[in-house]
Protein backbone atom coordinates (compact mmCIF):
# COMPACT_ATOMS: atom_id res chain seq x y z
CA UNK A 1 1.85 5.30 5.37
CA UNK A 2 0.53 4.52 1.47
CA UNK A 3 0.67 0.91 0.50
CA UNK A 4 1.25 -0.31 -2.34
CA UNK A 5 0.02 -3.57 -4.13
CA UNK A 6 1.43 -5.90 -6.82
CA UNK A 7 -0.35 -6.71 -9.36
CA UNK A 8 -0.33 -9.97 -11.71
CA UNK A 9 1.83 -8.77 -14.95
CA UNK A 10 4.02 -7.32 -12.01
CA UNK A 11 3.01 -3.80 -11.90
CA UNK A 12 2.88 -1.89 -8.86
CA UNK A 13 -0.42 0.73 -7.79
CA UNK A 14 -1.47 2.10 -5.11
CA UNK A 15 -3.70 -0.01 -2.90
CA UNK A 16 -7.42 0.76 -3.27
CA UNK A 17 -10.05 -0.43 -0.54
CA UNK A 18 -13.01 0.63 -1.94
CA UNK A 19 -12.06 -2.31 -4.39
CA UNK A 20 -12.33 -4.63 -1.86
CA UNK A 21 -15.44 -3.02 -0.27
CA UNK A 22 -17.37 -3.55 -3.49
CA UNK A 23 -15.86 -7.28 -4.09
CA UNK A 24 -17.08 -8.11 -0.51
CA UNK A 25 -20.52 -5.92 -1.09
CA UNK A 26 -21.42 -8.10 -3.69
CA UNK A 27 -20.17 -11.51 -2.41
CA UNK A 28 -22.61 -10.62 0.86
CA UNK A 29 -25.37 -9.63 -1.31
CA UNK A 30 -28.86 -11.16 -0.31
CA UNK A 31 -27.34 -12.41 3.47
CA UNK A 32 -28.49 -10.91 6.32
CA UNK A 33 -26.38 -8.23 7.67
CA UNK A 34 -24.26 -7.62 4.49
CA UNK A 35 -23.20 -4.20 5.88
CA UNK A 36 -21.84 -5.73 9.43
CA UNK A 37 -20.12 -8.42 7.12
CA UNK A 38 -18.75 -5.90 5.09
CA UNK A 39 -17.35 -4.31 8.15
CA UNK A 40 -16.04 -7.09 9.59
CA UNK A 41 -14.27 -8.92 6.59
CA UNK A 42 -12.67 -5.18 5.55
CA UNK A 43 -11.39 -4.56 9.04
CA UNK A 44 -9.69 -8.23 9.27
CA UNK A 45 -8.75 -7.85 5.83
CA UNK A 46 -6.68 -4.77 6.85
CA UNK A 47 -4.76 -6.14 9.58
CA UNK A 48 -2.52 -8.29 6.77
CA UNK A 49 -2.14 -5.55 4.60
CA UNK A 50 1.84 -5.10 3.89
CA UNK A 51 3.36 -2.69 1.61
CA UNK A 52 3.43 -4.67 -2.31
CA UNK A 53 1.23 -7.39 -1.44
CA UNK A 54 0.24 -8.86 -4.41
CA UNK A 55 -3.70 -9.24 -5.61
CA UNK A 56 -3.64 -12.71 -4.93
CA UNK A 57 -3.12 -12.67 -1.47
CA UNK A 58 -5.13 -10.09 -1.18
CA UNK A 59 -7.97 -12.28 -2.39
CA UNK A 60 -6.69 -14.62 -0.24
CA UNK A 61 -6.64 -12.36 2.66
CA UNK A 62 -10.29 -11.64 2.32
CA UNK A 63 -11.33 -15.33 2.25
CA UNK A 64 -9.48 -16.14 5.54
CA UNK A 65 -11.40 -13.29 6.64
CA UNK A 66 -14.76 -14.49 5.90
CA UNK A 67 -13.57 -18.35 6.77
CA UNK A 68 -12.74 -17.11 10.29
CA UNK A 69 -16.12 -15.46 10.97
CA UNK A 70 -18.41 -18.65 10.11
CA UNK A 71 -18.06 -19.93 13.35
CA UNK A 72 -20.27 -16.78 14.76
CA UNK A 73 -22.70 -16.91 11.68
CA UNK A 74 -22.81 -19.69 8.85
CA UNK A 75 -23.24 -16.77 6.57
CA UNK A 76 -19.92 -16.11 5.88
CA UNK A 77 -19.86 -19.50 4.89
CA UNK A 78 -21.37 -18.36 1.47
CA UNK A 79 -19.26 -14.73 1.45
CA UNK A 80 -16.07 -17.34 1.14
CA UNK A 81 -17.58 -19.53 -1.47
CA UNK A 82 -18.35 -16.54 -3.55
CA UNK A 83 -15.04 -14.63 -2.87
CA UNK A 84 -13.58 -17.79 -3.88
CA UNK A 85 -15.19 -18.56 -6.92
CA UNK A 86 -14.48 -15.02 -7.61
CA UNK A 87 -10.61 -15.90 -7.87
């Protein structure tokens, strides 16, 4: 099944994770483990994915991601400030 997102000015493209790989590749850049991070914001990132979601949640996808994972390593404490700041 292709999804779709929703962009700002309304326009609708195909949804594109290796955008989100490289947002979250640089927002875990100098932490340790930045591939396993990766990984794990991507993968829980995923699981909310719905056919026209828009950019914004998107973005806001991948910072619940990274909020939810701090509890296992403060880490991701930083990947959510940067994703956010990002916004």
């Amino acid at each position: 099944m292709a999804i779709s997102m929703t962009k700002n000015n309304g326009t609708r493209e195909p949804f594109n994770a290796d955008l989100i790989n490289k947002s979250l590749e640089r927002a875990c850049k100098g932490l340790m483990n930045p591939i396993s991070m990766v990984t794990q914001i991507a993968t829980e990132t995923q699981i909310t994915l719905y056919d026209g979601i828009t950019t914004d949640e998107i973005d806001a996808a991948t910072i619940n991601a990274a909020l939810q994972n701090i509890k296992d390593d403060i880490g991701y404490d930083k990947v959510a400030t940067r994703l956010l700041l990002k916004t």
